[in-house]
N, C-alpha and C. Protein backbone atom coordinates (compact mmCIF):
# COMPACT_ATOMS: atom_id res chain seq x y z
N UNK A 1 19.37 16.06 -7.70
CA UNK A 1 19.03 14.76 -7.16
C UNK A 1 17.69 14.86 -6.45
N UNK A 2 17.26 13.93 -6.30
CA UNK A 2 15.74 13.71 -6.16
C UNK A 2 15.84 13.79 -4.71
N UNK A 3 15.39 14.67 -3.70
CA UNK A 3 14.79 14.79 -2.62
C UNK A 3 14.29 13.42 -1.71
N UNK A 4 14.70 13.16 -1.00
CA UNK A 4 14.14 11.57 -0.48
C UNK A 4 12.99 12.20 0.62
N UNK A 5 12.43 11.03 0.62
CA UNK A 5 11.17 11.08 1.98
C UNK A 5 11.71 11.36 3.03
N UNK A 6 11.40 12.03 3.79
CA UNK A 6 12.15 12.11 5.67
C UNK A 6 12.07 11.05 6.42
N UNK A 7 12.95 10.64 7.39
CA UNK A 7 12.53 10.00 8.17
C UNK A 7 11.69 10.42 9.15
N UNK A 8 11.19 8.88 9.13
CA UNK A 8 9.84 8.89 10.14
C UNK A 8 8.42 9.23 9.63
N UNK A 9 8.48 9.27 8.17
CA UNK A 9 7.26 9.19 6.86
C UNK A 9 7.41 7.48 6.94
N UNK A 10 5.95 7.37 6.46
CA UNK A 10 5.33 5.98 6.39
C UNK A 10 6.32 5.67 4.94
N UNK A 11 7.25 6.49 4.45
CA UNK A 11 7.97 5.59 3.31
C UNK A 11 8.92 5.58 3.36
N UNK A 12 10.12 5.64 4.86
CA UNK A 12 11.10 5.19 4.58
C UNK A 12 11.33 4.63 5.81
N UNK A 13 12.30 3.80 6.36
CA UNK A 13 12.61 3.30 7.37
C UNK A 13 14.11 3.61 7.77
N UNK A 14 14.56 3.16 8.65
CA UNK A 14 15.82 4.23 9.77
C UNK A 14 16.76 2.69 9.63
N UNK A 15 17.66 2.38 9.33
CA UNK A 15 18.96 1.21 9.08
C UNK A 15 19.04 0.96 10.67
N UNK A 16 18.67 0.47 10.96
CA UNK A 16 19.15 -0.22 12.70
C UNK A 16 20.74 -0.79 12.77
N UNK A 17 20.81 -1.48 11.79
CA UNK A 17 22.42 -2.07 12.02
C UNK A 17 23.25 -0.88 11.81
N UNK A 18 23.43 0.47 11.42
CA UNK A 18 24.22 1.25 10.99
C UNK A 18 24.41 2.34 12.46
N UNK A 19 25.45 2.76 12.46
CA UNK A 19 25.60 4.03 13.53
C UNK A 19 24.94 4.96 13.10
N UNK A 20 24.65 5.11 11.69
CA UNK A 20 24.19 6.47 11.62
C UNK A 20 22.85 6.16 11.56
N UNK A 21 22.27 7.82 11.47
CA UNK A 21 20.54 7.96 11.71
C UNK A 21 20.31 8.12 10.36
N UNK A 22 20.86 7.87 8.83
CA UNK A 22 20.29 8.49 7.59
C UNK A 22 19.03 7.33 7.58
N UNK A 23 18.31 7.76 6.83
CA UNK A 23 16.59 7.12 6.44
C UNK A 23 17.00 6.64 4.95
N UNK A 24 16.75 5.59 4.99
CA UNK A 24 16.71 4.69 3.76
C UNK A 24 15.47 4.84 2.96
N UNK A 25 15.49 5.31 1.77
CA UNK A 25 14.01 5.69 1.13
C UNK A 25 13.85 4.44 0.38
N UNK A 26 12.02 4.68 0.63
CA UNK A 26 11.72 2.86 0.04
C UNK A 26 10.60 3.43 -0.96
N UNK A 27 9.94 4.26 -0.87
CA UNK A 27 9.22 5.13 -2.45
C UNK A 27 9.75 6.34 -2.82
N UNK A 28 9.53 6.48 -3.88
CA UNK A 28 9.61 7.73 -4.96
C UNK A 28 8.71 8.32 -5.51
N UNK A 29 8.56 9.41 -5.37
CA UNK A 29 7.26 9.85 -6.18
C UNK A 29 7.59 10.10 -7.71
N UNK A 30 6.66 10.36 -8.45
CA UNK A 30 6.89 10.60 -10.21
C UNK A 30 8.00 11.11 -10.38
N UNK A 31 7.88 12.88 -9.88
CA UNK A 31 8.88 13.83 -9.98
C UNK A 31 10.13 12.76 -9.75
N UNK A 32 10.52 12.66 -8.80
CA UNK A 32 12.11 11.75 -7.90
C UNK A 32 12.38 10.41 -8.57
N UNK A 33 11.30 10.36 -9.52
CA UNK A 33 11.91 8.83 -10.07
C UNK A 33 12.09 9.49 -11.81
N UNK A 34 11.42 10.36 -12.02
CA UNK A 34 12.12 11.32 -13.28
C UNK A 34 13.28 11.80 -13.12
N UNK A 35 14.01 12.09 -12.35
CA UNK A 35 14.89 12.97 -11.90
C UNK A 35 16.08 12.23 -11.73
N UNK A 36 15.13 11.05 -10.98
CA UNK A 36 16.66 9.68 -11.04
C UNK A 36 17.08 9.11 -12.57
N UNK A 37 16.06 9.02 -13.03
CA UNK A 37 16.02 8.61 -14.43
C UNK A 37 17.10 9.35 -15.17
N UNK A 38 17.66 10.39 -15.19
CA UNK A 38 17.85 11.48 -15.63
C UNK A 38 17.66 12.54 -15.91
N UNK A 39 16.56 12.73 -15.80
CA UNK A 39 15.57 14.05 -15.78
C UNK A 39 14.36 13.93 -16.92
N UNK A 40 13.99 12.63 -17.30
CA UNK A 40 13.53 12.18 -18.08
C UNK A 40 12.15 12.96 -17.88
N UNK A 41 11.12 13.35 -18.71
CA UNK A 41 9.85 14.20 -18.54
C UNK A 41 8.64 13.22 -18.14
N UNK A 42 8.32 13.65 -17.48
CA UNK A 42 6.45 13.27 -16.68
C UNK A 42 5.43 12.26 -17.77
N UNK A 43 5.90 12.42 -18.82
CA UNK A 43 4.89 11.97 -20.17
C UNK A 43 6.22 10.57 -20.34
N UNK A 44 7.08 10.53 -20.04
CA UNK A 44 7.88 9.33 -20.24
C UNK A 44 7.36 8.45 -19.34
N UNK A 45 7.58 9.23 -17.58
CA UNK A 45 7.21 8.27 -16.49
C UNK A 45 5.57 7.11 -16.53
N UNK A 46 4.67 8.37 -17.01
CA UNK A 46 3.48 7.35 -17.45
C UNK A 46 3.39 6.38 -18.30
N UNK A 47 4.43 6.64 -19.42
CA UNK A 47 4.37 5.70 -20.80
C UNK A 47 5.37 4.46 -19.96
N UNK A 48 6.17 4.61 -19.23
CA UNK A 48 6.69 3.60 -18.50
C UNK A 48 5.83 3.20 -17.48
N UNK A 49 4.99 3.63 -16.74
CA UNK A 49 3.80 3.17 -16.04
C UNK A 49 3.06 2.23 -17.21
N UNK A 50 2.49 2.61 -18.03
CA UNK A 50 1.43 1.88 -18.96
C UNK A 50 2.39 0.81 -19.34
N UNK A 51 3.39 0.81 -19.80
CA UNK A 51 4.21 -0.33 -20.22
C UNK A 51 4.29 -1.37 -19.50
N UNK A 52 4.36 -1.14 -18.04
CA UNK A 52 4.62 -2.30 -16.82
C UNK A 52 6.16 -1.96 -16.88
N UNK A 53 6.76 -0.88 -17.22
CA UNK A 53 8.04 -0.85 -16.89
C UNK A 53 8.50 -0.36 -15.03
N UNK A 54 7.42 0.20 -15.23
CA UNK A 54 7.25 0.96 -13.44
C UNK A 54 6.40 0.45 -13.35
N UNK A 55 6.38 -0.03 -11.98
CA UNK A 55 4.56 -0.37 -11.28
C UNK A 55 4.29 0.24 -10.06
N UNK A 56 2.92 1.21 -10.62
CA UNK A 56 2.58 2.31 -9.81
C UNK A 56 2.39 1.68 -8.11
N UNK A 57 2.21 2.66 -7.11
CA UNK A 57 1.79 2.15 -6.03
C UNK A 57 1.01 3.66 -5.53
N UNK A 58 0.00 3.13 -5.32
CA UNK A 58 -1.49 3.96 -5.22
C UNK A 58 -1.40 4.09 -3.86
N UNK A 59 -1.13 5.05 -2.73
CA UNK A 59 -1.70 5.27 -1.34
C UNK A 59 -2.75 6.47 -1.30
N UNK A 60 -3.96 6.42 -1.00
CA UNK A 60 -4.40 6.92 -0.72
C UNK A 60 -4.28 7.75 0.48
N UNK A 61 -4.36 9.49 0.37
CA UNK A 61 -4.41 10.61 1.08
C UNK A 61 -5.72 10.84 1.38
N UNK A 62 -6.87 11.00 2.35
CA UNK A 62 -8.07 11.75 2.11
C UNK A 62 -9.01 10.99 0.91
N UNK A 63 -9.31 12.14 0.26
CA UNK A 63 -10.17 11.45 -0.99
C UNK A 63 -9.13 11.40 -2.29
N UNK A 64 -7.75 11.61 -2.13
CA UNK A 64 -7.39 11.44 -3.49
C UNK A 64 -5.97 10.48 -3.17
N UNK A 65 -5.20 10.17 -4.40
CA UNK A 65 -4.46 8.73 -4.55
C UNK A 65 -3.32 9.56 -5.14
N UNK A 66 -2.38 9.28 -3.76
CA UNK A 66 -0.57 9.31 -4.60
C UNK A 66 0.15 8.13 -5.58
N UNK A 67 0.42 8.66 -6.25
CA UNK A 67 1.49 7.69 -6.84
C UNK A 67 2.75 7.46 -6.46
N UNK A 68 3.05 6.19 -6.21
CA UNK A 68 4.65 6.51 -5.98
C UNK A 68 5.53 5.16 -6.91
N UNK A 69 6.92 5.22 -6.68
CA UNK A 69 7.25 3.67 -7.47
C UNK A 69 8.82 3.19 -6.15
N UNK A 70 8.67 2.16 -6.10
CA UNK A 70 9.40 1.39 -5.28
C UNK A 70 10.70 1.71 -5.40
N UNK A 71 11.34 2.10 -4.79
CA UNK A 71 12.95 2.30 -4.38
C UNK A 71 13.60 1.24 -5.34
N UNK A 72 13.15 -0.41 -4.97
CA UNK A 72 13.94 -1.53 -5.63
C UNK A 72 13.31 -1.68 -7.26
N UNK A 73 12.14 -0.93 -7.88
CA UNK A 73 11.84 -0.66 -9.34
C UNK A 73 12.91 0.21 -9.59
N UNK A 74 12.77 1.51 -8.99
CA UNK A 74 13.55 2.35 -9.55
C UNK A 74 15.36 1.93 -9.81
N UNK A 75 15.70 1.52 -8.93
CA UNK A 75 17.33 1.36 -8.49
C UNK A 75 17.42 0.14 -9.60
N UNK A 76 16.52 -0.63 -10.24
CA UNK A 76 16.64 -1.64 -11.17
C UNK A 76 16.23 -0.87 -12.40
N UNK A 77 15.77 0.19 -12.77
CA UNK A 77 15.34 0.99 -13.91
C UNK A 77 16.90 2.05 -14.74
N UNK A 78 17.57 2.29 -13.30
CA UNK A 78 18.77 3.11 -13.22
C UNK A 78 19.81 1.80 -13.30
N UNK A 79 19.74 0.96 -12.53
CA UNK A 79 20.87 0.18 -13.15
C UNK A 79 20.97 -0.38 -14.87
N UNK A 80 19.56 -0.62 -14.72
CA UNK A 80 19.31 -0.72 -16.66
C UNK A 80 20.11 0.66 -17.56
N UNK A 81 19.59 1.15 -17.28
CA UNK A 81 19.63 3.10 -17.69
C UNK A 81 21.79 2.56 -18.10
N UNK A 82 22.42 2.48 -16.99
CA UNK A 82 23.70 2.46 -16.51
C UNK A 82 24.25 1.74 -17.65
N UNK A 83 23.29 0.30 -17.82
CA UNK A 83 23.68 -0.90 -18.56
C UNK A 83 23.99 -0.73 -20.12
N UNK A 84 22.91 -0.01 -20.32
CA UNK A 84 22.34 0.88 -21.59
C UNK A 84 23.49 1.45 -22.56
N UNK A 85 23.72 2.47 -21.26
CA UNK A 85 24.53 3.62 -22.06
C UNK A 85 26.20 3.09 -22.03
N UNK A 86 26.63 2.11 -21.15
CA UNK A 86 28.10 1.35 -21.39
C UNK A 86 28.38 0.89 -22.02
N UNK A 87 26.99 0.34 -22.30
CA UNK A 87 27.04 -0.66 -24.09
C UNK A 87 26.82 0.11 -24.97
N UNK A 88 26.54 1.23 -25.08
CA UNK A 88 26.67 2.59 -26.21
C UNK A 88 27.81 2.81 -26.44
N UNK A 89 28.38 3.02 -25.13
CA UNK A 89 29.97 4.07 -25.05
C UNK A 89 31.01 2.56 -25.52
N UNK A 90 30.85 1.46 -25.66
CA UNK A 90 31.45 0.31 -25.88
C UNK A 90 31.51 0.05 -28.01
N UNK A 91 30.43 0.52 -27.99
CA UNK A 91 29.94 0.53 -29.54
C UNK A 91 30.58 1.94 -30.49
């Protein structure tokens, strides 16, 4: 399973209504959204970038640019994924 951001990183935020302290992750990087995918390979994640199936989100570090993809892309990419294969196992 894909490693989440820590809390108290500019990408996740802390559930206030909940007793507990877990950190709700709100980006993914390539790797963690391959991994959610299924373990789908790096050359998929871009061809789903170019598609508009993922939409990248560019933060700049210094002089160079992370990629990451939205918690609510991904969790809608995996529910697809879910949708997919029930209607396989149905067929």
């Amino acid at each position: 399973m894909a490693t989440p951001v820590t809390r108290g990183s500019a990408f996740s935020t802390t559930a206030k209504h909940s007793s507990s302290t877990a950190a709700r992750q709100l980006l993914y990087t390539r790797q963690q959204t391959a991994a959610l995918l299924g373990g789908i390979s790096l050359s998929t994640i871009l061809r789903l970038e170019r598609d508009h199936a993922l939409k990248k989100i560019r933060l700049m570090r210094g002089k160079s640019a992370h990629v990451f993809h939205s918690a609510e892309n991904v969790n809608a990419l995996v529910a697809a994924r879910i949708a997919q294969s029930e209607r396989a196992d149905d067929e």
